[in-house]
N, C-alpha and C. Protein backbone atom coordinates (compact mmCIF):
# COMPACT_ATOMS: atom_id res chain seq x y z
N UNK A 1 -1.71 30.69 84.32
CA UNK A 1 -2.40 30.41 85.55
C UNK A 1 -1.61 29.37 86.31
N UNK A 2 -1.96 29.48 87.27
CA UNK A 2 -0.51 28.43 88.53
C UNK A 2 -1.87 27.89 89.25
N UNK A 3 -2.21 26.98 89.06
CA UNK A 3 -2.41 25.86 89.59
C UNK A 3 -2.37 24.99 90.97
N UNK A 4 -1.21 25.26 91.23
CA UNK A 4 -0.19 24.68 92.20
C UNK A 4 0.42 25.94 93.26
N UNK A 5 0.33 25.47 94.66
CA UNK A 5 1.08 26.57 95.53
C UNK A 5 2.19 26.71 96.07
N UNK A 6 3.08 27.22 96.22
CA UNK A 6 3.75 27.74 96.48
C UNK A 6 4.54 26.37 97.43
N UNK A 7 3.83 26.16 98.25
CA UNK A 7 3.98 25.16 99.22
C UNK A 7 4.73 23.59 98.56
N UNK A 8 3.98 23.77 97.05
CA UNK A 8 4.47 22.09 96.75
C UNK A 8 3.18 21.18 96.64
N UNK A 9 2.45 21.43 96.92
CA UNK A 9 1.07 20.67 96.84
C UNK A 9 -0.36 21.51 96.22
N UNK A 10 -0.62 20.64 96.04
CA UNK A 10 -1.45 20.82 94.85
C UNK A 10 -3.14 21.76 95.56
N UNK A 11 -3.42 22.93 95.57
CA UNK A 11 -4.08 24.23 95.84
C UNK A 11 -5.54 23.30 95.56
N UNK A 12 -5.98 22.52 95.77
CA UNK A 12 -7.66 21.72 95.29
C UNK A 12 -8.44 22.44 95.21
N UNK A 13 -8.77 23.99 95.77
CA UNK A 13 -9.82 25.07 95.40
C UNK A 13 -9.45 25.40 93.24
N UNK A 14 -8.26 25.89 93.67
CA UNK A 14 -7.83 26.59 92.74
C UNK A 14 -7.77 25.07 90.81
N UNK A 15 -7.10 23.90 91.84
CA UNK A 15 -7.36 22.87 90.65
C UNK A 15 -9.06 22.81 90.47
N UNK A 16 -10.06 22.54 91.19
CA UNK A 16 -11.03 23.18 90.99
C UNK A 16 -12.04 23.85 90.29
N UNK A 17 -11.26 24.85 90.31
CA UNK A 17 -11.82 25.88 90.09
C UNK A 17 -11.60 26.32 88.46
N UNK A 18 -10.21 25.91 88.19
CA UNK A 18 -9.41 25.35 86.53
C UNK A 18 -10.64 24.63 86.23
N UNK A 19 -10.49 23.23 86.33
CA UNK A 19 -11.22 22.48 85.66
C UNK A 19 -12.40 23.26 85.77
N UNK A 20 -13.31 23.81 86.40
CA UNK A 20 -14.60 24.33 85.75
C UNK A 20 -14.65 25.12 84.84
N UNK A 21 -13.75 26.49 84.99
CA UNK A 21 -13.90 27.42 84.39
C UNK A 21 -12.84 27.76 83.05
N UNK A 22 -11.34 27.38 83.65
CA UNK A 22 -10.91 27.44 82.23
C UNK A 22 -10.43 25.91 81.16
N UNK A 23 -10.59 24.71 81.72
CA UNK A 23 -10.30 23.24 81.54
C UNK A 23 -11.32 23.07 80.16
N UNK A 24 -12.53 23.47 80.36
CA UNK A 24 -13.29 23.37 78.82
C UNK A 24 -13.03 24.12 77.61
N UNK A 25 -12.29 25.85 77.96
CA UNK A 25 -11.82 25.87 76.88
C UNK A 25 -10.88 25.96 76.39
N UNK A 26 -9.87 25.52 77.38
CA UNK A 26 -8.48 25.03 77.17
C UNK A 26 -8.32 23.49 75.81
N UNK A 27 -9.37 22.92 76.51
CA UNK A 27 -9.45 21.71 75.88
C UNK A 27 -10.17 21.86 74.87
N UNK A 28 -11.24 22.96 74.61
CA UNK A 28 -11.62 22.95 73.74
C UNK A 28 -10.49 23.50 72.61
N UNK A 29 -9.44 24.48 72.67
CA UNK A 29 -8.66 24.77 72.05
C UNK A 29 -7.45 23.77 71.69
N UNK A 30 -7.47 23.07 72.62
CA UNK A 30 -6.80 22.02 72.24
C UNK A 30 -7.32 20.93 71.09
N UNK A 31 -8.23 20.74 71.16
CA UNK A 31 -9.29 20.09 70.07
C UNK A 31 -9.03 20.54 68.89
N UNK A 32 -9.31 22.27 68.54
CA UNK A 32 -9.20 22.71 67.52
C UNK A 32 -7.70 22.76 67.39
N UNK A 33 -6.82 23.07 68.13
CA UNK A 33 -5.83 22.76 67.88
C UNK A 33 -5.31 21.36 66.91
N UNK A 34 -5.76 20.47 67.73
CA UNK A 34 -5.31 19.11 67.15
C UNK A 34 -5.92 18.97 65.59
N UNK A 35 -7.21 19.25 65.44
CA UNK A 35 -7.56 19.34 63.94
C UNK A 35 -7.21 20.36 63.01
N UNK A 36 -6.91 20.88 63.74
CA UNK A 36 -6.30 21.88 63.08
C UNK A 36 -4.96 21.38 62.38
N UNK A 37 -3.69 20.96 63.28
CA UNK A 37 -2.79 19.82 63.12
C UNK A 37 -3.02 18.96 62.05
N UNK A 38 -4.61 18.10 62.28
CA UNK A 38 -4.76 16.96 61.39
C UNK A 38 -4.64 17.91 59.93
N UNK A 39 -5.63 19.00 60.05
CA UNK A 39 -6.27 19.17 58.39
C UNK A 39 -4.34 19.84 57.80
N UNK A 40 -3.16 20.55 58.43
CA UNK A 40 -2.21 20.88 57.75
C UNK A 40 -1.45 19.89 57.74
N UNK A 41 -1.63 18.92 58.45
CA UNK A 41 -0.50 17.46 58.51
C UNK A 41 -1.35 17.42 56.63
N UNK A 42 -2.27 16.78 56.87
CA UNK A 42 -3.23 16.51 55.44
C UNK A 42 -3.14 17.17 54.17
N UNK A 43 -3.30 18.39 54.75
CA UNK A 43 -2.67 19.30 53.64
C UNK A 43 -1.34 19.57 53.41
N UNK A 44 -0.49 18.77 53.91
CA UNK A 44 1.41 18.79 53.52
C UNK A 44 1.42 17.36 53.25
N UNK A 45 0.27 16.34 53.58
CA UNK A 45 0.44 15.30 52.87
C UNK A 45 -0.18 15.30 51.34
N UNK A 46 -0.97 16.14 51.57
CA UNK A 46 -1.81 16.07 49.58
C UNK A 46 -0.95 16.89 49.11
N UNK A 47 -0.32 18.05 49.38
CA UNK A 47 0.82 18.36 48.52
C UNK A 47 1.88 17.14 47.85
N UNK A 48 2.40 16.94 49.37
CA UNK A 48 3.30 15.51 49.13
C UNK A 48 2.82 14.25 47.85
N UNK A 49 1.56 13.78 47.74
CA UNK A 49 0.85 13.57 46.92
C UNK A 49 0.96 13.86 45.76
N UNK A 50 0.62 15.11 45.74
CA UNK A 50 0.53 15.85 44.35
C UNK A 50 1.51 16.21 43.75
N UNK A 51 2.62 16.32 44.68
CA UNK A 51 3.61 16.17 44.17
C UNK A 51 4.58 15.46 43.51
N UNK A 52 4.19 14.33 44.11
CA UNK A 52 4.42 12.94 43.53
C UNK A 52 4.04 12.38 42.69
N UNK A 53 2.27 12.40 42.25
CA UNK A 53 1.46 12.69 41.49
C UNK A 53 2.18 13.19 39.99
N UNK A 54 2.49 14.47 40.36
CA UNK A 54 2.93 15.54 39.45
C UNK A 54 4.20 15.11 38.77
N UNK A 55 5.40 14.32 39.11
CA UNK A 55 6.74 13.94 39.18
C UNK A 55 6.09 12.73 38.69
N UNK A 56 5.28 12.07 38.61
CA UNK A 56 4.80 10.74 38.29
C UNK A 56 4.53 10.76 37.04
N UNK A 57 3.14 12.00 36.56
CA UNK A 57 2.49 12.46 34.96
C UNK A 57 3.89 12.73 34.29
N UNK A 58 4.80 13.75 34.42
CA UNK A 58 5.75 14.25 34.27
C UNK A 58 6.70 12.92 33.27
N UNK A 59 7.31 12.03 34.29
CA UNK A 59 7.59 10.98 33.85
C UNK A 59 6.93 10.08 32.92
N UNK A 60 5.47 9.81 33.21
CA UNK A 60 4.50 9.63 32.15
C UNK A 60 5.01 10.15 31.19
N UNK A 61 4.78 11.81 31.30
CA UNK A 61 4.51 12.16 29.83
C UNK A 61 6.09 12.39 29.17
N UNK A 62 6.67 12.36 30.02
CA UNK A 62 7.78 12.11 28.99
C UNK A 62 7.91 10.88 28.21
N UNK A 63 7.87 9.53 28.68
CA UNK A 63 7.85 8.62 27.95
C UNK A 63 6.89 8.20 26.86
N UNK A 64 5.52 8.94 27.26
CA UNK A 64 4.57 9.37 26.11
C UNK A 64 4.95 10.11 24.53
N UNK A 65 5.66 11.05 25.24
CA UNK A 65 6.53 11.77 24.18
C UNK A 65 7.29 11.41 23.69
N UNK A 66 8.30 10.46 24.41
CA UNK A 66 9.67 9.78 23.91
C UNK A 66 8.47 8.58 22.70
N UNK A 67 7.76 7.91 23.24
CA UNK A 67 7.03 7.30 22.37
C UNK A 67 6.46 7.51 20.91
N UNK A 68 5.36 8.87 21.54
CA UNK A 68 5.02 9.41 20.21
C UNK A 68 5.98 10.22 19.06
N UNK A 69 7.18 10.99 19.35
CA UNK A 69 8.65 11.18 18.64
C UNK A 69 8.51 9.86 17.71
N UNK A 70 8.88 8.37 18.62
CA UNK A 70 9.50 7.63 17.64
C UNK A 70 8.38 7.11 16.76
N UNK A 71 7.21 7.02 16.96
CA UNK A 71 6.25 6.77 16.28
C UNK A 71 6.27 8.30 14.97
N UNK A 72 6.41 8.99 15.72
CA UNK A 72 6.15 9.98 14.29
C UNK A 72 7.56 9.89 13.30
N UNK A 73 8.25 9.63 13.85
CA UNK A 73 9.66 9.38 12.77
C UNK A 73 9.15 8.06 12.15
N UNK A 74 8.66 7.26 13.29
CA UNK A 74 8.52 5.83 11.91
C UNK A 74 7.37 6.17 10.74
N UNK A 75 6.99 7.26 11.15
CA UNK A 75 5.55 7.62 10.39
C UNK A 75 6.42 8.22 8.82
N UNK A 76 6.95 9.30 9.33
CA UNK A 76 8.07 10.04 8.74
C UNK A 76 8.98 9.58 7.66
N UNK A 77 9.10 8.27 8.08
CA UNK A 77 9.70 7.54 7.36
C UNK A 77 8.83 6.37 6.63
N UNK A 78 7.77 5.89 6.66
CA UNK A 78 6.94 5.44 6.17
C UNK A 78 6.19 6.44 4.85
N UNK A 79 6.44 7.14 5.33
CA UNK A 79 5.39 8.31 4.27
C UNK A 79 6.62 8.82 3.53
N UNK A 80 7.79 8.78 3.35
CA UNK A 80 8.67 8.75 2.60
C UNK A 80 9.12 7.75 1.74
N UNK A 81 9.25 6.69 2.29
CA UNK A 81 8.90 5.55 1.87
C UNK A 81 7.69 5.40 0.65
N UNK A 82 6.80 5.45 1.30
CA UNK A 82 5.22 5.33 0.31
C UNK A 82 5.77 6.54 -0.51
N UNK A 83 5.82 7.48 -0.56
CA UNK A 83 6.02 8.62 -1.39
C UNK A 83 7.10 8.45 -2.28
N UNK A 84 8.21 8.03 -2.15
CA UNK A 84 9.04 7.30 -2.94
C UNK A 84 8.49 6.31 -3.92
N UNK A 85 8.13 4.95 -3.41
CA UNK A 85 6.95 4.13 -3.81
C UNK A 85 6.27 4.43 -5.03
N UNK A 86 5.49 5.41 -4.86
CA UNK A 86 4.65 6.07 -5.52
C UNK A 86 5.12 7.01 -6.88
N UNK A 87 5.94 7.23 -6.44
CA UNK A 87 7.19 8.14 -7.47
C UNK A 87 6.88 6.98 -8.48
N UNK A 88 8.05 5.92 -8.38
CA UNK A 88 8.04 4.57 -9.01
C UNK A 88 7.28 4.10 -9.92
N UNK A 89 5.95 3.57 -8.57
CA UNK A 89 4.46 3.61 -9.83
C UNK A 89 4.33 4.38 -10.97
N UNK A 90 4.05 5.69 -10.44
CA UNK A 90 3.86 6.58 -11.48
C UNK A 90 4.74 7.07 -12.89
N UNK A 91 6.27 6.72 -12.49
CA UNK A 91 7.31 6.31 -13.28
C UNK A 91 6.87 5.15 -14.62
N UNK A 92 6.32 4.12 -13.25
CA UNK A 92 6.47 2.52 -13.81
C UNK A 92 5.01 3.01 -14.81
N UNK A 93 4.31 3.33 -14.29
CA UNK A 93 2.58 3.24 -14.54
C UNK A 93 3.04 4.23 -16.41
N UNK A 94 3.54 5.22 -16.31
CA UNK A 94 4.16 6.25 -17.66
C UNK A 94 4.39 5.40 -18.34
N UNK A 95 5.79 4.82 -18.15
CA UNK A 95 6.12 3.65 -18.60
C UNK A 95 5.54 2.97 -19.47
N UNK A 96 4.64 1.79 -18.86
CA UNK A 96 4.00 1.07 -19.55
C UNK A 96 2.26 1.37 -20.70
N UNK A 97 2.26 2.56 -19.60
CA UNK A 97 1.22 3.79 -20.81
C UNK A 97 1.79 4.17 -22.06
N UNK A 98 3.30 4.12 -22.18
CA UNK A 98 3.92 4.16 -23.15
C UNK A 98 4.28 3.06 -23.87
N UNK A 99 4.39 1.92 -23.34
CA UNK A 99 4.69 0.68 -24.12
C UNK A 99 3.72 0.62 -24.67
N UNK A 100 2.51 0.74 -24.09
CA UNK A 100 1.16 -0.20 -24.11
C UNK A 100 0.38 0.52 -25.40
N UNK A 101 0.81 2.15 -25.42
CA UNK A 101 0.42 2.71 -26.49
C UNK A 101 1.43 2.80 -28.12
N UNK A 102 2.40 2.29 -27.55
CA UNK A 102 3.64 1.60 -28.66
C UNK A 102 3.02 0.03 -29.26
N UNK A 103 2.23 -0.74 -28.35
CA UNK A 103 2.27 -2.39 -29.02
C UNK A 103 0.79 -1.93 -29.61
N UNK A 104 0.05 -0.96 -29.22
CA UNK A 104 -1.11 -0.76 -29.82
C UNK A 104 -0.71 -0.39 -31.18
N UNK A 105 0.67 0.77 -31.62
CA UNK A 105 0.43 1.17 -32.52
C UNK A 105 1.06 0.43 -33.53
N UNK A 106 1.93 -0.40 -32.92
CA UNK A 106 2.76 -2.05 -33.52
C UNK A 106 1.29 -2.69 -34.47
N UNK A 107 1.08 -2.95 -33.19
CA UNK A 107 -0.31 -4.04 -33.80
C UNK A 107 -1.30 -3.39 -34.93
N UNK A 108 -1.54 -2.30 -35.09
CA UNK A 108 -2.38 -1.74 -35.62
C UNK A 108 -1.28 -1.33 -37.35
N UNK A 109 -0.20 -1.65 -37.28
CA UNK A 109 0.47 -1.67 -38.20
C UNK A 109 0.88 -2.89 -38.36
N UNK A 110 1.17 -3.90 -37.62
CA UNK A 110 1.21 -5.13 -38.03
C UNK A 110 0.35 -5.51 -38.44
N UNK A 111 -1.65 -5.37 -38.10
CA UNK A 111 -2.45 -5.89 -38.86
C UNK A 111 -2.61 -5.06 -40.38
N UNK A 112 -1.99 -4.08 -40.54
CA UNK A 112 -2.19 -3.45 -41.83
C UNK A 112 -1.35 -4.29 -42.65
N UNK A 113 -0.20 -4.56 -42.16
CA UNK A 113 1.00 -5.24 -43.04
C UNK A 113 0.18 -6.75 -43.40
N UNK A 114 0.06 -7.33 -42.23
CA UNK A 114 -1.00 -8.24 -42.98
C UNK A 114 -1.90 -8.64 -43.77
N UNK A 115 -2.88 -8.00 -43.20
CA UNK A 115 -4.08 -7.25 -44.32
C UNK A 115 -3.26 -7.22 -45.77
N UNK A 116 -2.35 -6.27 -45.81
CA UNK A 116 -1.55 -6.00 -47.02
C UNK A 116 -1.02 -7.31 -47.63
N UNK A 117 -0.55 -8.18 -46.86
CA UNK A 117 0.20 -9.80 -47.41
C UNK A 117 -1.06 -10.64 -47.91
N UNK A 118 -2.06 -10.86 -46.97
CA UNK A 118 -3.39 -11.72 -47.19
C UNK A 118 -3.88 -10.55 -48.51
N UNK A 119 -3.89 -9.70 -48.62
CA UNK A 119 -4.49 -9.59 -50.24
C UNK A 119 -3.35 -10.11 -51.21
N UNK A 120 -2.58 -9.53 -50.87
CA UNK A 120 -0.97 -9.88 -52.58
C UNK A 120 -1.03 -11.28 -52.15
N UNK A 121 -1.14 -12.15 -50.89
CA UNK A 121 -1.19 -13.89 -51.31
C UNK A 121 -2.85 -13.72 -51.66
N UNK A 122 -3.76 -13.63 -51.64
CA UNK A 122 -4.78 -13.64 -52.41
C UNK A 122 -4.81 -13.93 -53.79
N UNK A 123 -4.24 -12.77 -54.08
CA UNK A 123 -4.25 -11.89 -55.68
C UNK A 123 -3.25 -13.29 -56.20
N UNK A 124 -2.36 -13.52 -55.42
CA UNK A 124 -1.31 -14.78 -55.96
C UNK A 124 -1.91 -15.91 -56.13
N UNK A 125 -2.89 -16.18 -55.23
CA UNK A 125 -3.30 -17.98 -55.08
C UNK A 125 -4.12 -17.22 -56.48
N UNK A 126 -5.29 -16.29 -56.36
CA UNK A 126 -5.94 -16.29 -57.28
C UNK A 126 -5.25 -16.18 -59.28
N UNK A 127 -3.98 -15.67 -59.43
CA UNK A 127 -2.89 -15.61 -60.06
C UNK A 127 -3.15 -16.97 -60.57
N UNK A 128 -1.99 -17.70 -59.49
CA UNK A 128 -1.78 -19.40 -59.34
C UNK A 128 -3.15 -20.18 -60.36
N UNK A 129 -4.12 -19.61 -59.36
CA UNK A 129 -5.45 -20.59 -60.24
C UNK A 129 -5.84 -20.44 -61.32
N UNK A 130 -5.46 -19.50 -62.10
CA UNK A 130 -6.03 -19.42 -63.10
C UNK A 130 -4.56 -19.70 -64.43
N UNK A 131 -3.38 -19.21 -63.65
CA UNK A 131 -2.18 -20.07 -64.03
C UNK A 131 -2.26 -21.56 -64.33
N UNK A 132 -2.98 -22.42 -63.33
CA UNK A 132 -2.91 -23.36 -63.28
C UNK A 132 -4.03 -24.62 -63.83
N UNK A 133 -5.50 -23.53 -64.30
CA UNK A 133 -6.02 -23.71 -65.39
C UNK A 133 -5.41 -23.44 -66.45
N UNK A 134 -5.20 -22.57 -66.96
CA UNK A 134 -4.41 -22.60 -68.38
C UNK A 134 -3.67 -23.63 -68.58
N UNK A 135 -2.48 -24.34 -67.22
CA UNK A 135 -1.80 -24.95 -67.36
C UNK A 135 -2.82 -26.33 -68.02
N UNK A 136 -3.65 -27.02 -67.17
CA UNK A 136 -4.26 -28.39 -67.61
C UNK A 136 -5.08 -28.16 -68.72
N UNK A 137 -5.30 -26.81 -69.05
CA UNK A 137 -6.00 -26.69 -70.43
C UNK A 137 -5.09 -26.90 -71.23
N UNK A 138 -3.69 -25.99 -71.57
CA UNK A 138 -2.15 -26.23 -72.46
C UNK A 138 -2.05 -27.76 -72.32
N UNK A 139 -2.18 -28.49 -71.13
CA UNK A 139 -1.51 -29.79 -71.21
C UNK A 139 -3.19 -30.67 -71.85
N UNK A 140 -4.14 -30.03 -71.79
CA UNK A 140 -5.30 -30.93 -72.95
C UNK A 140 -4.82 -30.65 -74.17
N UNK A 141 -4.24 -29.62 -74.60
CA UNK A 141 -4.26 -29.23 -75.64
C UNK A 141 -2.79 -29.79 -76.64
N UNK A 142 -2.05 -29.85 -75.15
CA UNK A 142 -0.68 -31.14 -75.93
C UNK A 142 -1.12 -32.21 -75.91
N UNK A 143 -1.76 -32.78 -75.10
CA UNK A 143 -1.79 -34.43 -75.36
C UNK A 143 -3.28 -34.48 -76.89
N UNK A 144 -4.00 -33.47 -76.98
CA UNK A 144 -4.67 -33.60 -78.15
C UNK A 144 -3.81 -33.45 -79.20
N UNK A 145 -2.83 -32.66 -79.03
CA UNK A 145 -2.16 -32.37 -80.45
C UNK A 145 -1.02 -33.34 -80.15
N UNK A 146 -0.62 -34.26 -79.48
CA UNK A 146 0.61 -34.87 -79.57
C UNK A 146 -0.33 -35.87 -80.29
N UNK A 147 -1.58 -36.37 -79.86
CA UNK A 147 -1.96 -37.56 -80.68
C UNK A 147 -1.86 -37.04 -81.97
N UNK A 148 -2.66 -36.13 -82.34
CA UNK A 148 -2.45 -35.63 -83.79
C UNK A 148 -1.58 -35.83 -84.37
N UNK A 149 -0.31 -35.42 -83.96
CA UNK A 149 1.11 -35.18 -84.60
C UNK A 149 0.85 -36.80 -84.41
N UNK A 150 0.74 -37.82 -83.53
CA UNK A 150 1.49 -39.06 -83.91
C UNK A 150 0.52 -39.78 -84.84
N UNK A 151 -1.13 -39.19 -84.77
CA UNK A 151 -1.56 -39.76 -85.95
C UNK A 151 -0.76 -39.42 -87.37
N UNK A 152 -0.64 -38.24 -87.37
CA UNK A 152 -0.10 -37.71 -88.81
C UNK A 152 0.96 -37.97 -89.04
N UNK A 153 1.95 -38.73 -88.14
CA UNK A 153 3.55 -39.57 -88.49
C UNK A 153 3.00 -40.66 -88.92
N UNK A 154 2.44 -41.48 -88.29
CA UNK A 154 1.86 -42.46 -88.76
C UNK A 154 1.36 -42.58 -89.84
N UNK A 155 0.39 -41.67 -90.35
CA UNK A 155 0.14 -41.44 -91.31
C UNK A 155 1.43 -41.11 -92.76
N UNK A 156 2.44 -40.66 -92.09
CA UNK A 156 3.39 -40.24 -92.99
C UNK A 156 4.14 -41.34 -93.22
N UNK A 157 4.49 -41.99 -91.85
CA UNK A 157 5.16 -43.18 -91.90
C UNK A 157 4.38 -44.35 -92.82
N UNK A 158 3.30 -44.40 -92.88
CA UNK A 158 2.18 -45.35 -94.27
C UNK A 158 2.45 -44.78 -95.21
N UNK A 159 2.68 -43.83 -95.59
CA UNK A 159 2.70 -43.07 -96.70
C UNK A 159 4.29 -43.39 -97.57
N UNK A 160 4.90 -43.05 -96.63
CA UNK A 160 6.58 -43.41 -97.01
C UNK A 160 7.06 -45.09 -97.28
N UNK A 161 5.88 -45.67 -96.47
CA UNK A 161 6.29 -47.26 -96.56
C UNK A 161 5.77 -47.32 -97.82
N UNK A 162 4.81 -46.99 -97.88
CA UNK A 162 3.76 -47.28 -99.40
C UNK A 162 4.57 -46.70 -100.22
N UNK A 163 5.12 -46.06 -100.40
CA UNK A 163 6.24 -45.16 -101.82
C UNK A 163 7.55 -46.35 -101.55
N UNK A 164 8.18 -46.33 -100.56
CA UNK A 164 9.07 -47.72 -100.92
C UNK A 164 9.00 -48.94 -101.85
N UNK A 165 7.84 -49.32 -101.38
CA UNK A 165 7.32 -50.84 -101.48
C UNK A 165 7.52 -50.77 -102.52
């Protein structure tokens, strides 16, 4: 639509006559136009966003990952570790299930051997004591008979003086 005449100046029926009839929905299209504008400007900015967004998690989750990797190797290696460990124990733990059932069977033969000594020194002291009665009975029985014998020298010795004399 031309507006304007021919002449160079401006047609005032015809400007007019625009603004009534086609100026409202020119402008009204212009309106929707412009929001229209806003909502794809908006929507190439929430992409932009989300995209960034997206390039952001991304990075996140890589370093999440780079994280959890080294955590599971230290795990990896911890539980190898312990499992090793454990080897050991159970090595060590045999082990001493075996000593422990070795000093049991020590001991249980060392107290027999004992047992066995405390009777034969028993049987000995008891030996000894009755050895050792006899003995102070033999030695009553010398010093009774040594007097004897020295009564009866004596006696012999009177006897022999008396045949001199």
């Amino acid at each position: 639509m031309n507006i304007s005449s021919d002449t160079g100046g401006i047609d005032s029926s015809a400007f007019l006559d625009y603004i009534a009839k086609q100026f409202p929905s020119d402008l009204a299209q212009m309106v929707a136009l412009r929001d229209e504008l806003a909502k794809r400007q908006g929507a190439i900015s929430a992409v932009d966003d989300a995209n960034k967004k997206l390039a952001d998690a991304d990075v996140y989750a890589q370093n999440i990952k780079a994280q959890a990797d080294a955590l599971l190797a230290t795990a990896k290696t911890a539980s190898a570790d312990s499992q090793d460990k454990q080897a050991l124990l159970d090595a060590r733990e045999k082990d001493l299930t075996a000593l422990e059932n070795q000093a049991v069977a020590d001991s249980a033969a060392t107290a027999k051997d004992v047992a066995a000594k405390e009777a034969s020194l028993t049987a000995r002291e008891d030996g000894l004591a009755q050895a050792q009665a006899a003995l102070i009975a033999s030695q009553a029985k010398l010093a009774s008979d040594q007097t004897a014998l020295d009564a009866r020298v004596k006696a012999l010795q009177d006897k022999i003086a008396s045949i001199n004399i």
